[in-house]
Protein backbone atom coordinates (compact mmCIF):
# COMPACT_ATOMS: atom_id res chain seq x y z
CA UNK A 1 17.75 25.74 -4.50
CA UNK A 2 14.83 23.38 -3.96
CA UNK A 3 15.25 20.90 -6.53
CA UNK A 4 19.56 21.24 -5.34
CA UNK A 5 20.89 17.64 -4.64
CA UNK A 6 18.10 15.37 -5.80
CA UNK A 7 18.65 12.29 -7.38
CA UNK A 8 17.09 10.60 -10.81
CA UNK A 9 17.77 7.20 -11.52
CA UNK A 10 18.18 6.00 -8.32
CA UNK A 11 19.07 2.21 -8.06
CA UNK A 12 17.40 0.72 -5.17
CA UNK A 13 17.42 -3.32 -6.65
CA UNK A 14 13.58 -2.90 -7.12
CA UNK A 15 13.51 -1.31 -10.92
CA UNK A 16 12.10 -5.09 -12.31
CA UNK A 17 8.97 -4.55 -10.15
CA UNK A 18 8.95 -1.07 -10.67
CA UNK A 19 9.28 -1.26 -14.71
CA UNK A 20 6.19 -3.20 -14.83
CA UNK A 21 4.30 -0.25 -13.05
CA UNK A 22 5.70 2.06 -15.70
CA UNK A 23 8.67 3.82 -13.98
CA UNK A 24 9.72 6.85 -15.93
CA UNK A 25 12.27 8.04 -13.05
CA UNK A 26 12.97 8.16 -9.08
CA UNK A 27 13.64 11.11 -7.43
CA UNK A 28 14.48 12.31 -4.01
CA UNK A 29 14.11 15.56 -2.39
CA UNK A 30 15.46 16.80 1.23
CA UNK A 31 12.23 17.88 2.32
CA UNK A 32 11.82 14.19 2.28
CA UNK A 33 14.65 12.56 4.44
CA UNK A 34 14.88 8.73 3.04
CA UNK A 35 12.19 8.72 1.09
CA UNK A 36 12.43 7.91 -2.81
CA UNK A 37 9.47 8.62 -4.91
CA UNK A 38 9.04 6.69 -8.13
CA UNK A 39 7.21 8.33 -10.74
CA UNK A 40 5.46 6.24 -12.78
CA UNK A 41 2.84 6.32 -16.20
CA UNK A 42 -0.22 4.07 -14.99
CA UNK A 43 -1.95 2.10 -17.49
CA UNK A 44 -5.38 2.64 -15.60
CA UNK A 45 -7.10 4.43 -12.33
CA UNK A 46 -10.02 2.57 -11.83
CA UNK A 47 -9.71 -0.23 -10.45
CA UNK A 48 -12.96 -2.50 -9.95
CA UNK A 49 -13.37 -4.64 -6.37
CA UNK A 50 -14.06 -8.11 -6.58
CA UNK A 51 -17.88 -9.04 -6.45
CA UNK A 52 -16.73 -11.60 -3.53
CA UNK A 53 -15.04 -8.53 -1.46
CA UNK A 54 -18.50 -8.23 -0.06
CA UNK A 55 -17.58 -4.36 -0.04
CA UNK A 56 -20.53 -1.56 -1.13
CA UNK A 57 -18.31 0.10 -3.50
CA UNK A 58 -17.43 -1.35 -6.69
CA UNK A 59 -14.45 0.95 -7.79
CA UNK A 60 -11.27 2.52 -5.78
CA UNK A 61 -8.49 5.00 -7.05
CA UNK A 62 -5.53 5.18 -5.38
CA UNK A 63 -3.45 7.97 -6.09
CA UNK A 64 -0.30 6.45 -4.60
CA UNK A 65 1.34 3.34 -3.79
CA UNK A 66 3.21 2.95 -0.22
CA UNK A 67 2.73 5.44 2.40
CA UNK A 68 5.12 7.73 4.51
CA UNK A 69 1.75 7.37 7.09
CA UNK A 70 4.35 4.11 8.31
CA UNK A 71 1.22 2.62 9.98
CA UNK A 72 2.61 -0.68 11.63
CA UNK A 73 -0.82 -2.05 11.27
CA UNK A 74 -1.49 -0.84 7.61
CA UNK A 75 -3.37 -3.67 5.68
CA UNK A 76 -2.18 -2.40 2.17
CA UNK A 77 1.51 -3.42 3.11
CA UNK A 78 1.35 -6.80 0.98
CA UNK A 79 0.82 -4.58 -2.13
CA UNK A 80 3.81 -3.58 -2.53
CA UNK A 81 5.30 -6.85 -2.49
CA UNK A 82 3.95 -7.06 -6.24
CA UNK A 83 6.40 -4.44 -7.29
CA UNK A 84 9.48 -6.72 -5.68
CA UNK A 85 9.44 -3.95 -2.71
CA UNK A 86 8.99 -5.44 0.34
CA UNK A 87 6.51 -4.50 2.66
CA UNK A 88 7.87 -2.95 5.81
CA UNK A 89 10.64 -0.11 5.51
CA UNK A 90 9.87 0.00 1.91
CA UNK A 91 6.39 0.42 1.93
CA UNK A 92 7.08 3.41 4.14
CA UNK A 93 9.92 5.50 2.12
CA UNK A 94 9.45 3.74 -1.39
CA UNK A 95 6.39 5.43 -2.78
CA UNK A 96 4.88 4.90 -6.22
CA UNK A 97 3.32 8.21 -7.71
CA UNK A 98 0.74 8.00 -9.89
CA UNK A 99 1.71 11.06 -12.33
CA UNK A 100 -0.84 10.69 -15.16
CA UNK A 101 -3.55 9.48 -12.76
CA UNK A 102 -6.25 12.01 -13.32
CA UNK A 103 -5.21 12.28 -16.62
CA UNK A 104 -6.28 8.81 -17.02
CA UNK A 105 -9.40 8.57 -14.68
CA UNK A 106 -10.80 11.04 -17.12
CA UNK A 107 -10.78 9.20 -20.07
CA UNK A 108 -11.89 5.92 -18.43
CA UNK A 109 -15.26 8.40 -17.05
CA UNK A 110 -15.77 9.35 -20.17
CA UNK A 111 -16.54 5.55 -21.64
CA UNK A 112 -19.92 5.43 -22.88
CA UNK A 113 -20.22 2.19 -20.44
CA UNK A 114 -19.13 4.15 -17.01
CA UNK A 115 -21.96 3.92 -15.09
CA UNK A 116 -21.24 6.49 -12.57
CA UNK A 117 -21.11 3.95 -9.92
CA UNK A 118 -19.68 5.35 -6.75
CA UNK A 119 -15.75 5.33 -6.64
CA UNK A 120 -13.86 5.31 -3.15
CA UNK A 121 -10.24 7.36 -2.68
CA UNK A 122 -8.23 6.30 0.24
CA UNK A 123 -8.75 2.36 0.30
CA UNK A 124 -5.33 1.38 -0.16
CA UNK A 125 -3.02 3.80 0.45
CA UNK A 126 -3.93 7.64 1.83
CA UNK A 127 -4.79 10.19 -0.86
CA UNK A 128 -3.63 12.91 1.50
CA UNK A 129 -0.66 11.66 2.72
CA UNK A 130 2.04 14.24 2.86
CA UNK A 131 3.24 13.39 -0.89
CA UNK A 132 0.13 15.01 -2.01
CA UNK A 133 1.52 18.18 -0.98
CA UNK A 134 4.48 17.78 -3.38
CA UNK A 135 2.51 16.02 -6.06
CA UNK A 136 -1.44 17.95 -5.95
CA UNK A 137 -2.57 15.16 -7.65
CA UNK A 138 -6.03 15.16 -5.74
CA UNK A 139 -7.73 18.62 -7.07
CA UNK A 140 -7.40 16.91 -10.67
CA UNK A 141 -8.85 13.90 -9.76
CA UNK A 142 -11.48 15.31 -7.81
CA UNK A 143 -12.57 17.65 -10.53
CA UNK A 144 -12.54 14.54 -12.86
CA UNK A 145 -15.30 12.91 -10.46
CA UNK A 146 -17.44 15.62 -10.16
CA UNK A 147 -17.48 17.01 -13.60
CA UNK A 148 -18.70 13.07 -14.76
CA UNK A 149 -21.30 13.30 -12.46
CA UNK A 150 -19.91 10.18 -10.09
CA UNK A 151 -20.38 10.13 -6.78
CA UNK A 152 -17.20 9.55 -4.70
CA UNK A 153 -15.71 9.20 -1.22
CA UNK A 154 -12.98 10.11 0.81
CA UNK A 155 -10.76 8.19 3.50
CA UNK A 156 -8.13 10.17 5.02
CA UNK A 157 -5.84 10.56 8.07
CA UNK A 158 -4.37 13.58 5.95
CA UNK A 159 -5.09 17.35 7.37
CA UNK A 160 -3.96 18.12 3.79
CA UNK A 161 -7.59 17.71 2.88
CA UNK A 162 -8.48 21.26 4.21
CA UNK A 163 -6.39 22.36 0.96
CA UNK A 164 -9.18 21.15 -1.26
CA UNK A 165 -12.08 21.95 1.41
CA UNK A 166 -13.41 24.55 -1.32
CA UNK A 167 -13.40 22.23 -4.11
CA UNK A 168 -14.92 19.34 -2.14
CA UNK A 169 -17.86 21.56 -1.44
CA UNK A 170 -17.98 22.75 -5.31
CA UNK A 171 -18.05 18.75 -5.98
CA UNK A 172 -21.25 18.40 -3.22
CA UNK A 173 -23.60 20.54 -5.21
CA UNK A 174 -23.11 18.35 -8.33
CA UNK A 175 -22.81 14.98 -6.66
CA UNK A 176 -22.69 12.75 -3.81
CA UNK A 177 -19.24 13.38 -1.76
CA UNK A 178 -18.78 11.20 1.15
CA UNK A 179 -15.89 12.75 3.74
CA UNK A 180 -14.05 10.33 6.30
CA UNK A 181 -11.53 10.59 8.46
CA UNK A 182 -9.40 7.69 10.23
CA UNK A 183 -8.86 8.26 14.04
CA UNK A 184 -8.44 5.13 16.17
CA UNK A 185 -5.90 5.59 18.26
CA UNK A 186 -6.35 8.98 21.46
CA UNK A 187 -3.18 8.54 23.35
CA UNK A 188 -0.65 11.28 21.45
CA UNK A 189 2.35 8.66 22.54
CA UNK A 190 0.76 5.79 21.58
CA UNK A 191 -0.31 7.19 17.85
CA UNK A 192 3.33 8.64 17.84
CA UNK A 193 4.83 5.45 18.08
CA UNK A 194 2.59 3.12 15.98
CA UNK A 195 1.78 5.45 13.58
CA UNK A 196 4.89 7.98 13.33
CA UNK A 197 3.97 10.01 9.72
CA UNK A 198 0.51 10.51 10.72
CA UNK A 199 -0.99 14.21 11.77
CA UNK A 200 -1.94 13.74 15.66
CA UNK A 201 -5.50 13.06 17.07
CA UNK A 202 -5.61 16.63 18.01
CA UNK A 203 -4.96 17.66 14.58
CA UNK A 204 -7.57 15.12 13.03
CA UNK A 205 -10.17 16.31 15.66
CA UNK A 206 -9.67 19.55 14.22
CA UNK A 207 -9.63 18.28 10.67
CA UNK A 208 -13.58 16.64 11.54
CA UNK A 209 -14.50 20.32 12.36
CA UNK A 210 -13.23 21.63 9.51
CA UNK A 211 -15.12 19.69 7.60
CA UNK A 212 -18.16 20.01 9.07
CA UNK A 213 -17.80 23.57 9.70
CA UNK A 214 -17.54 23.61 5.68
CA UNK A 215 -20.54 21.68 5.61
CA UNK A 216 -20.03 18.72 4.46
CA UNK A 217 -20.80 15.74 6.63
CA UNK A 218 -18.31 13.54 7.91
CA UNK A 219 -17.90 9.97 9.28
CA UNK A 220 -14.76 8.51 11.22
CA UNK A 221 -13.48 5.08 10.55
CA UNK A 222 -12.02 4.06 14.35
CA UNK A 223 -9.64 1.89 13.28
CA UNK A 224 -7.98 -0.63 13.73
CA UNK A 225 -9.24 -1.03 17.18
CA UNK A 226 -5.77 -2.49 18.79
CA UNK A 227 -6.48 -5.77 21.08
CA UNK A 228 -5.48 -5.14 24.71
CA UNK A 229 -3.56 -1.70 23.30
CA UNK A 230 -7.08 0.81 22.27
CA UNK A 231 -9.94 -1.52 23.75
CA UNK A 232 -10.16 -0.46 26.95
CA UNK A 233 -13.43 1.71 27.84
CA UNK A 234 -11.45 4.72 28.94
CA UNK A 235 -9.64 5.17 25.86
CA UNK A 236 -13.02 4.42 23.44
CA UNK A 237 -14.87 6.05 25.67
CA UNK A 238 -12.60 9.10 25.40
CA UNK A 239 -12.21 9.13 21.99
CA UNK A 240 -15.98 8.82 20.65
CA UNK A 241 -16.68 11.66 23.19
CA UNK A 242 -13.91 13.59 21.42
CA UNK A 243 -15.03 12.27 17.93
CA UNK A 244 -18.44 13.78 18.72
CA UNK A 245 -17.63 16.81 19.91
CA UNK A 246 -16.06 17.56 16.54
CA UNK A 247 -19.27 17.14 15.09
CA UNK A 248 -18.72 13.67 13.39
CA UNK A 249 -22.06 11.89 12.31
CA UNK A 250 -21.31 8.41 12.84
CA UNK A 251 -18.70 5.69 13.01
CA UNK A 252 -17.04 2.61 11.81
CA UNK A 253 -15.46 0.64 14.36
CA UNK A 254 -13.13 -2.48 13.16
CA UNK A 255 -10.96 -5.01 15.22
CA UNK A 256 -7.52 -4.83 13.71
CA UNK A 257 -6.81 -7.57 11.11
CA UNK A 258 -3.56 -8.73 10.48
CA UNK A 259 -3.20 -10.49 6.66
CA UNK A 260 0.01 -11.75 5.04
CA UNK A 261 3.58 -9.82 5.56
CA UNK A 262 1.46 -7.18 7.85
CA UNK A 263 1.74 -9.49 10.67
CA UNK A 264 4.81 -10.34 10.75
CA UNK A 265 5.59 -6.17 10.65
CA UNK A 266 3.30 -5.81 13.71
CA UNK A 267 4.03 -8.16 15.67
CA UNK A 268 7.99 -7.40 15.51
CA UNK A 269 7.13 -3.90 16.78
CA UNK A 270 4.69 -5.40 19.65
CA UNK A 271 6.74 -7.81 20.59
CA UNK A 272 9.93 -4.91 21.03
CA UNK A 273 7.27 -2.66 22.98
CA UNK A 274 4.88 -4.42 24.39
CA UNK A 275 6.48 -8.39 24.92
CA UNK A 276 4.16 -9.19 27.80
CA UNK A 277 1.34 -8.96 24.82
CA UNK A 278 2.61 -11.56 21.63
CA UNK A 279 1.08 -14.32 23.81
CA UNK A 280 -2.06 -13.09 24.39
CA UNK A 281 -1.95 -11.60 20.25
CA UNK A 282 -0.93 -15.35 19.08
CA UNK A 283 -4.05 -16.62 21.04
CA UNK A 284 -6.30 -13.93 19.81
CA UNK A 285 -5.58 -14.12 16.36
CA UNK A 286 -4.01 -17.73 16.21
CA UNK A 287 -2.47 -18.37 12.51
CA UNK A 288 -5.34 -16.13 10.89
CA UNK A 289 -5.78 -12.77 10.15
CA UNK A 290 -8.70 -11.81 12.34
CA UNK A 291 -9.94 -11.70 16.02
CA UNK A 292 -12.32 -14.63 17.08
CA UNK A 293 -15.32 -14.29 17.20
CA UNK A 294 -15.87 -14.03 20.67
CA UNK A 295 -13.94 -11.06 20.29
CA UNK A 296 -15.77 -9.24 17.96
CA UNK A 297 -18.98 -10.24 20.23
CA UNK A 298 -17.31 -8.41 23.33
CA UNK A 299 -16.08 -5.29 21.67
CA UNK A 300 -19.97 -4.90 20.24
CA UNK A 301 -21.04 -5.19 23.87
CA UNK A 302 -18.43 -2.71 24.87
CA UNK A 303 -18.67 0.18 22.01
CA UNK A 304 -22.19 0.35 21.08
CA UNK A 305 -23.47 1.95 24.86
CA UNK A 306 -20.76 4.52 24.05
CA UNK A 307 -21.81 4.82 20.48
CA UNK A 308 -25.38 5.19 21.22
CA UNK A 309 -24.24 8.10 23.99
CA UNK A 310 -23.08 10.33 21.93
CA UNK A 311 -25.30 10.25 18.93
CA UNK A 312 -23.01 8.19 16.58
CA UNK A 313 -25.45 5.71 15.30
CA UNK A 314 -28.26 5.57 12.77
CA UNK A 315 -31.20 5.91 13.97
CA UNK A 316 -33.43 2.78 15.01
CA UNK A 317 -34.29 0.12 11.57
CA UNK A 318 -30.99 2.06 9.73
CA UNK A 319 -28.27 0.59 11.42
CA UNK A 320 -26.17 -0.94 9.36
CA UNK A 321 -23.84 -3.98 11.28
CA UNK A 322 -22.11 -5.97 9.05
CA UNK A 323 -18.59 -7.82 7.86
CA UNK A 324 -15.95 -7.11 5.73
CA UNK A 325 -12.36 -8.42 4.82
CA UNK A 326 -10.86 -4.89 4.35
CA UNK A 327 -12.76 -2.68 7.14
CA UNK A 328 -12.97 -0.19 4.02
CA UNK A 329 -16.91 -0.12 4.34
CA UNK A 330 -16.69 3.36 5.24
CA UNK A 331 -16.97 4.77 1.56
CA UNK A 332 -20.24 3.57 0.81
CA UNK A 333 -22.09 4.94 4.21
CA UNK A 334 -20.39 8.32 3.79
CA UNK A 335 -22.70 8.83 0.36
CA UNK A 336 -25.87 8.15 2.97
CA UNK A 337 -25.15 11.19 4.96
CA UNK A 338 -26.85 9.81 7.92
CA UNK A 339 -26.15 9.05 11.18
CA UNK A 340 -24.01 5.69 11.14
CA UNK A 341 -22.46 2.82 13.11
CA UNK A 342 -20.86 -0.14 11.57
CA UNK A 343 -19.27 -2.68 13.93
CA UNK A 344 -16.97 -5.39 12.25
């Protein structure tokens, strides 16, 4: 039977961390080798961005916590460290579910003081990450959005999407609904290895036409662009041809940033397959998180020719070029529906 030979209860020495995110059980299923989800009673779904974030949204929901994406260069990894989880193995295969989440978003929409300011999905961790296949918590929350009248976004490097295609476009003719998808990374080997739980460019190619084919516009956040790994001009040059030719509008393009415990995660697998780069990644980045800015400078110089040849940018006095700490700006543009390139 399905449900045959799961475990409740499970004792993995994080339940302190986990108790104060409202655990009601852990479970895990063999359609899910080594990975234990903990189910848990949230308090609250929206959750409101510091005004010093600089970031044009003002409110996120995240669905999930940890992601079976196992991203080596995922941002989000220090989160986890809050629930006394730490951030590499078990930010991959210890995943928080959200049960009540929609639940929850629904009452908070219907607060006299909700705005309807626009809400962003798939800042921290991925909505449509292959839990939400086991979970559905998505249709729920998207029908929450749209039924309150707020406009919302999208961030995804989950084909799982295409499940709520129909609903998405339901959710377009009552409000704003901004689509992106993450693609960064054209070599199928190199994807495979950095980012192993992830659908393959191919398949997120195809996911841009889908949505676009369903009419609904969509953006592509090309990122993190990988020093010395994804900068060269074949590869970006390949992949914004490719991202075009699905029929993406525009792009966001971001230098990969590496803040707190994510570094150290990175850098361990660069240094095991790629050792002739730490030196050059220890000079780039020194003991920050970011790229100088001489290298942000070049990779302008180098992407926005390409950018401009295949139609991915606003047209002229629209552009919008700007910085960010989280490279999450692409919520915001998707709600413009216009033709867009943001370099950061």
């Amino acid at each position: 039977m399905r449900w045959q030979g799961q475990t409740l209860g499970v004792e993995d020495g994080a339940l302190p961390g986990l108790e104060r995110a409202g655990l009601m059980r852990s479970v895990r299923t063999p359609e899910f080798d080594g990975v234990t989800f903990h189910e848990v009673l949230c308090k609250s779904a929206l959750n409101r961005v510091p005004e010093e974030s600089a970031l044009p949204f003002r409110y996120t929901v995240n669905t999930f916590r940890g992601c079976t994406h196992a991203c080596r260069y995922c941002y989000a990894r220090p989160t986890h460290e809050y629930l006394d989880l730490d951030a590499g193995r078990d930010f991959d295969s210890q995943l928080v579910v959200k049960m009540n989440v929609a639940a929850v978003l629904r009452r908070e929409l219907a607060r006299k003081s909700w705005k309807r300011e626009p809400v962003a999905l798939g800042t921290n961790t991925d909505p449509y990450q292959r839990a939400e296949g086991r979970y559905r918590l998505m249709p729920a929350v998207v029908g929450a959005l749209a039924e309150s009248r707020t406009p919302f976004s999208i961030l995804t490097k989950g084909t799982l999407l295409q499940r709520d295609l129909p609903l998405l476009r339901q959710a377009a003719e009552q409000v704003p609904v901004g689509i992106g998808v993450s693609l960064a990374i054209g070599d199928p080997e190199l994807q495979k290895a950095i980012e192993p739980g992830t659908p393959s460019p191919r398949a997120r190619l195809d996911l841009i036409r889908a949505v676009t084919e369903a009419g609904l516009p969509c953006t592509v956040m090309v990122a993190p662009v990988m020093p010395y790994l994804t900068d060269t001009t074949a590869h970006l040059d390949g992949l914004l041809s490719s991202i075009a030719g699905a029929g993406a509008v525009g792009v966001t393009i971001v230098p990969m940033h590496l803040r707190g415990s994510t570094r150290g995660w990175f850098l361990e697998w660069l240094a095991a397959e790629h050792p002739a780069l730490v030196r050059r990644y220890r000079q780039l980045y020194g003991r920050g998180a970011y790229v100088t800015p001489e290298y942000k400078t070049w990779l302008r110089a180098r992407v926005e020719p390409m950018v401009e040849k295949y139609g991915l940018v606003r047209p002229s006095g629209h552009r919008n070029v700007g910085g960010s700490s989280d490279g999450n700006e692409l919520g915001c543009e998707q709600l413009d529906h216009r033709p867009a390139l943001t370099l950061f």
